[in-house]
Each structure stands twice: as structure tokens, then as C-alpha cells.
PDB file of N, CA and C in Angstrom:
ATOM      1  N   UNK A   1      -8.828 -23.797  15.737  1.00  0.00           N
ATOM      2  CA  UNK A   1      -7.894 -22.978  16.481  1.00  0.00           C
ATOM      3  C   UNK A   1      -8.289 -21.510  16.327  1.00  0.00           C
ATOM      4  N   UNK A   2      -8.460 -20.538  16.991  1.00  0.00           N
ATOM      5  CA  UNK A   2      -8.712 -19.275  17.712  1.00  0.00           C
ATOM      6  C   UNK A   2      -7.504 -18.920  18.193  1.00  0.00           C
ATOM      7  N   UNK A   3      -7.865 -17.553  17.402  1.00  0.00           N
ATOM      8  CA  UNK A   3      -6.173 -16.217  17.837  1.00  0.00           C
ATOM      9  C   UNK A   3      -6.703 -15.831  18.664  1.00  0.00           C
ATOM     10  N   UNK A   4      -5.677 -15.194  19.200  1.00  0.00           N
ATOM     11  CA  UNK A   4      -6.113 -13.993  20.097  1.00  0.00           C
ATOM     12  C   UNK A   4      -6.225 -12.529  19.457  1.00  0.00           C
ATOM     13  N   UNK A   5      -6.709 -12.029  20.134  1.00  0.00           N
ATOM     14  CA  UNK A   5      -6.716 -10.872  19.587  1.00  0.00           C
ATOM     15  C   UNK A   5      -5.134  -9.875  18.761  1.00  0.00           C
ATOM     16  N   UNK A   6      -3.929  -9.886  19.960  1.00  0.00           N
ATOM     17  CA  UNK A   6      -2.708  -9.926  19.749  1.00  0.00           C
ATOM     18  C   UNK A   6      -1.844 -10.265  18.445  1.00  0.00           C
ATOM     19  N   UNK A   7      -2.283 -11.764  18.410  1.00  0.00           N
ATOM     20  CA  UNK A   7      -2.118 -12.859  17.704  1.00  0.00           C
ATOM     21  C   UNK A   7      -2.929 -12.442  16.214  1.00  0.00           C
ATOM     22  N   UNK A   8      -3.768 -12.153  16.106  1.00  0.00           N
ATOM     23  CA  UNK A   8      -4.391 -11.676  14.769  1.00  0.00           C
ATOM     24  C   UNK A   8      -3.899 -10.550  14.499  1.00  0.00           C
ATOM     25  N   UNK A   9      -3.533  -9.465  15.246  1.00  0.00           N
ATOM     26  CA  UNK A   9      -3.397  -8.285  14.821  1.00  0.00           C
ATOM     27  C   UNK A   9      -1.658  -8.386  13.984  1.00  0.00           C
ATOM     28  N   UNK A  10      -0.938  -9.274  14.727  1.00  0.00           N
ATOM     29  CA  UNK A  10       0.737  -9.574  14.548  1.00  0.00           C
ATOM     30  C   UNK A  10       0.432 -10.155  12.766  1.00  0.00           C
ATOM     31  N   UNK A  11      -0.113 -11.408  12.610  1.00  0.00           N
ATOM     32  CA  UNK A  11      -0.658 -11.990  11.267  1.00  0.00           C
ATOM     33  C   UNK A  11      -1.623 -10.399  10.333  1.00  0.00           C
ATOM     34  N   UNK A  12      -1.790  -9.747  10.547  1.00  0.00           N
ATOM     35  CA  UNK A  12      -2.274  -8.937   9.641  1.00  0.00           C
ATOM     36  C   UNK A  12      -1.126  -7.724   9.087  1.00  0.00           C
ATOM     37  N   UNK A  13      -0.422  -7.902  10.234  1.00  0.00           N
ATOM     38  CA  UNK A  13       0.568  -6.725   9.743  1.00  0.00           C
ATOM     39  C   UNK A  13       1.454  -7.410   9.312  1.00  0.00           C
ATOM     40  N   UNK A  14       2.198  -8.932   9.402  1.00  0.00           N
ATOM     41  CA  UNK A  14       2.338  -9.060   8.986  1.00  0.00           C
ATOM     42  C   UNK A  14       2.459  -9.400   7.272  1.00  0.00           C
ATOM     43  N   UNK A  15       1.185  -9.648   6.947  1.00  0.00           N
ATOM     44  CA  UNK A  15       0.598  -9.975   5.623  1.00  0.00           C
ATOM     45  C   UNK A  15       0.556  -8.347   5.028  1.00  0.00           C
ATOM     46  N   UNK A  16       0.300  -7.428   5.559  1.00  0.00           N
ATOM     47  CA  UNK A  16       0.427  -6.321   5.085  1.00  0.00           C
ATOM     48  C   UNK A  16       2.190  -5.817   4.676  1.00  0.00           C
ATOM     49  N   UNK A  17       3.165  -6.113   5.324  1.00  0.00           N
ATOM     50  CA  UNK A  17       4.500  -5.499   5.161  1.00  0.00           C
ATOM     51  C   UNK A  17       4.670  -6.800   3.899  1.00  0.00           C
ATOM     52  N   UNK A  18       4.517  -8.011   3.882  1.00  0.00           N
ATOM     53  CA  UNK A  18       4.787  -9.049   2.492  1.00  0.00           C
ATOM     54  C   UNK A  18       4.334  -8.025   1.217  1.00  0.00           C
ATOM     55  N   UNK A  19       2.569  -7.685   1.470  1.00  0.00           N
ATOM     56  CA  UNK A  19       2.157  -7.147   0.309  1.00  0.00           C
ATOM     57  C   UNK A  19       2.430  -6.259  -0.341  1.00  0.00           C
ATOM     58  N   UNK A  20       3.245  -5.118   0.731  1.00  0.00           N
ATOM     59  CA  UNK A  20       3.656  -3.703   0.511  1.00  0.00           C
ATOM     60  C   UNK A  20       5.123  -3.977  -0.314  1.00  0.00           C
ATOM     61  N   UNK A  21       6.188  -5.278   0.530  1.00  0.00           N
ATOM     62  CA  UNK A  21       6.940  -5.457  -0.285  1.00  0.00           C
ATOM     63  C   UNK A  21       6.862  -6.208  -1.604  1.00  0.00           C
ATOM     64  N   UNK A  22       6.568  -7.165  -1.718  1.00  0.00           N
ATOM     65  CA  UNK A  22       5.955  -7.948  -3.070  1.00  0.00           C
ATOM     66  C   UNK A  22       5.621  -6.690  -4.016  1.00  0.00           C
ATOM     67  N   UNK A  23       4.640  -5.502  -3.856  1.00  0.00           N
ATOM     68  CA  UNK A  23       4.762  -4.536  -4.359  1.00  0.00           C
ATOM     69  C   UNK A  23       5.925  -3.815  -5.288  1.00  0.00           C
ATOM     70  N   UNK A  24       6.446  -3.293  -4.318  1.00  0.00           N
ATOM     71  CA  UNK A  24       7.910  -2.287  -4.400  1.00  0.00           C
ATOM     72  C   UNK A  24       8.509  -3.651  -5.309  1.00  0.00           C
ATOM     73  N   UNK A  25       8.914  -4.697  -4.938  1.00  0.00           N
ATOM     74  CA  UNK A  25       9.476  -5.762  -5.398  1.00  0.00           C
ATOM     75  C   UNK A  25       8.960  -5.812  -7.270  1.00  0.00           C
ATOM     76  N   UNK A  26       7.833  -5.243  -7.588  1.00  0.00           N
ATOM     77  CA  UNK A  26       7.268  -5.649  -9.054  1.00  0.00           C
ATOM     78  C   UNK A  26       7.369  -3.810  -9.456  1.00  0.00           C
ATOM     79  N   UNK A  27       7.661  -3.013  -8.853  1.00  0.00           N
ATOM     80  CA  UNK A  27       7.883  -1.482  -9.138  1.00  0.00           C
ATOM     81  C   UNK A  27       6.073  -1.156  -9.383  1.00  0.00           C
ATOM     82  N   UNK A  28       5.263  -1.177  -8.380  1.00  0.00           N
ATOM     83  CA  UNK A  28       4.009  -0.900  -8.224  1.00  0.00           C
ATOM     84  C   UNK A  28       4.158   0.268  -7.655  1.00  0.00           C
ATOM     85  N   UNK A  29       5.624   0.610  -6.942  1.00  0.00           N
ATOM     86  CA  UNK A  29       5.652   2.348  -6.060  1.00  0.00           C
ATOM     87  C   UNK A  29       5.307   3.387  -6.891  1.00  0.00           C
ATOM     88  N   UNK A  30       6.474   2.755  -8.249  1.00  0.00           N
ATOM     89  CA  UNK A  30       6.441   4.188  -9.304  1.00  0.00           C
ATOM     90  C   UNK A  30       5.331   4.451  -9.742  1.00  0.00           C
ATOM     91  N   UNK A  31       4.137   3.301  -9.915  1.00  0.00           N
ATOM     92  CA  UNK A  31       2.757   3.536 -10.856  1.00  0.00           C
ATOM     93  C   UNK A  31       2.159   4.260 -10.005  1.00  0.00           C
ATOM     94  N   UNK A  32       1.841   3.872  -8.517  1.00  0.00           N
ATOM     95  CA  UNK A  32       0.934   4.798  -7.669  1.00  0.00           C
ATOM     96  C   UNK A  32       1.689   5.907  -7.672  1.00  0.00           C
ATOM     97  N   UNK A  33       2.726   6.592  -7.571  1.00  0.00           N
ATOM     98  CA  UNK A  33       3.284   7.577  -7.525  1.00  0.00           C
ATOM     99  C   UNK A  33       3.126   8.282  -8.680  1.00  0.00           C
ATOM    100  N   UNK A  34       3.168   8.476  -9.828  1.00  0.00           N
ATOM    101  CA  UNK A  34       2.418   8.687 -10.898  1.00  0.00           C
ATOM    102  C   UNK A  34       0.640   9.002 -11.061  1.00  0.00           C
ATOM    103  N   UNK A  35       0.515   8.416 -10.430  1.00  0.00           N
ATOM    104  CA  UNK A  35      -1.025   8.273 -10.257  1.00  0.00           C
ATOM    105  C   UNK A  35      -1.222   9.301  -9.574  1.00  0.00           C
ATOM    106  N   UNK A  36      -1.008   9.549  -8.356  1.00  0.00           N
ATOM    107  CA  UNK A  36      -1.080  10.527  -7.235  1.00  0.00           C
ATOM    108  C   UNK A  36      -0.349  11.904  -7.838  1.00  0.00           C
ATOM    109  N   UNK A  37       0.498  11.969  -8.381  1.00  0.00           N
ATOM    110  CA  UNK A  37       1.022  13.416  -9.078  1.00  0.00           C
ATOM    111  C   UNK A  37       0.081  13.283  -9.833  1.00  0.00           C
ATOM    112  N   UNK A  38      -0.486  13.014 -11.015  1.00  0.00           N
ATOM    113  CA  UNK A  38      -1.999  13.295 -11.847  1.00  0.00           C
ATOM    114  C   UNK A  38      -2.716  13.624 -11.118  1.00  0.00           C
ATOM    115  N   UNK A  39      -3.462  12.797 -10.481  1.00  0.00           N
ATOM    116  CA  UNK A  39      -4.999  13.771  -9.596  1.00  0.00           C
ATOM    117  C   UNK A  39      -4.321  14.666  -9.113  1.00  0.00           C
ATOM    118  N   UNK A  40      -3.289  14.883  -8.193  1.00  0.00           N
ATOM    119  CA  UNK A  40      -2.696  16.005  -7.597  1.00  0.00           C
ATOM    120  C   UNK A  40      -2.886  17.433  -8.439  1.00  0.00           C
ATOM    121  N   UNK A  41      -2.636  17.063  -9.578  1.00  0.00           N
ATOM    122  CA  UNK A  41      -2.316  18.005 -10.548  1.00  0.00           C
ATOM    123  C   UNK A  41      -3.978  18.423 -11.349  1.00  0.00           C
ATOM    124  N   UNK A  42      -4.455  17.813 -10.888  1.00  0.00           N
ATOM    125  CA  UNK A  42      -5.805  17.660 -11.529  1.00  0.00           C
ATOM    126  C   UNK A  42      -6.871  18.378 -10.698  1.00  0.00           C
ATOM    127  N   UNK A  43      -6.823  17.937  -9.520  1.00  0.00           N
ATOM    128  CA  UNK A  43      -7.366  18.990  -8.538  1.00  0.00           C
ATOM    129  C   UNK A  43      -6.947  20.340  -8.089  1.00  0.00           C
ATOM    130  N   UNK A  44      -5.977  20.808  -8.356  1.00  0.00           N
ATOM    131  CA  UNK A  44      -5.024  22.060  -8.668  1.00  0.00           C
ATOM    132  C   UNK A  44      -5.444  22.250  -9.579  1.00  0.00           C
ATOM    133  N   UNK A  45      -6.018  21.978 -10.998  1.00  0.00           N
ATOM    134  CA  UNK A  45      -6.627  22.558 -11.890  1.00  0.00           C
ATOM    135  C   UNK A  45      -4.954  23.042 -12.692  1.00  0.00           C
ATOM    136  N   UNK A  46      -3.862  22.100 -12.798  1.00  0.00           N
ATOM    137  CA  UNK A  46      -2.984  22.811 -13.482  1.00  0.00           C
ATOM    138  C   UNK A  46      -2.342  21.363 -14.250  1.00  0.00           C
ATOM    139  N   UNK A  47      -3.160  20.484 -14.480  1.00  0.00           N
ATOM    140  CA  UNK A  47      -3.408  19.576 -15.619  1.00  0.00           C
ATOM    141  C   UNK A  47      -4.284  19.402 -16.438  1.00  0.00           C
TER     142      UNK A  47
END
């Protein structure tokens, strides 16, 4: 069986909004968010 183009693109975003939530769901927001204020702060040269 062959998607369509449509049809694949719907299955990828879908699988993407599961992963993003499954995420948030295990508190993976706060770690990248953390993460991103460090380099932030790091490339500013004021860490």
C-alpha cells in the first residue's frame, strides 16, 4: 500500500504532535528550556 503524498504528510505531523506531546507529558520542555537559556547565556559571553 502507497500514500499519497497528502496522506504521508497528515501521518508525519501527526507522529510529530504525539512526540512533542509524549514530551511535555515526561517534562522534557523544562530540560530544553534550560538548555537554551545556557548557550543563550554562553554566547552573550555572560555565563
Amino acid at each position: 500500500m502507497f500514500l499519497t503524498k497528502k496522506q504521508a504528510q497528515l501521518l508525519l505531523l501527526a507522529a510529530a504532535v504525539l512526540m512533542i506531546l509524549f514530551g511535555m507529558w515526561r517534562g522534557e520542555a523544562d530540560t530544553v528550556f534550560l538548555k537554551a537559556i545556557r548557550l543563550c547565556m554562553e554566547c552573550v559571553g555572560i555565563g
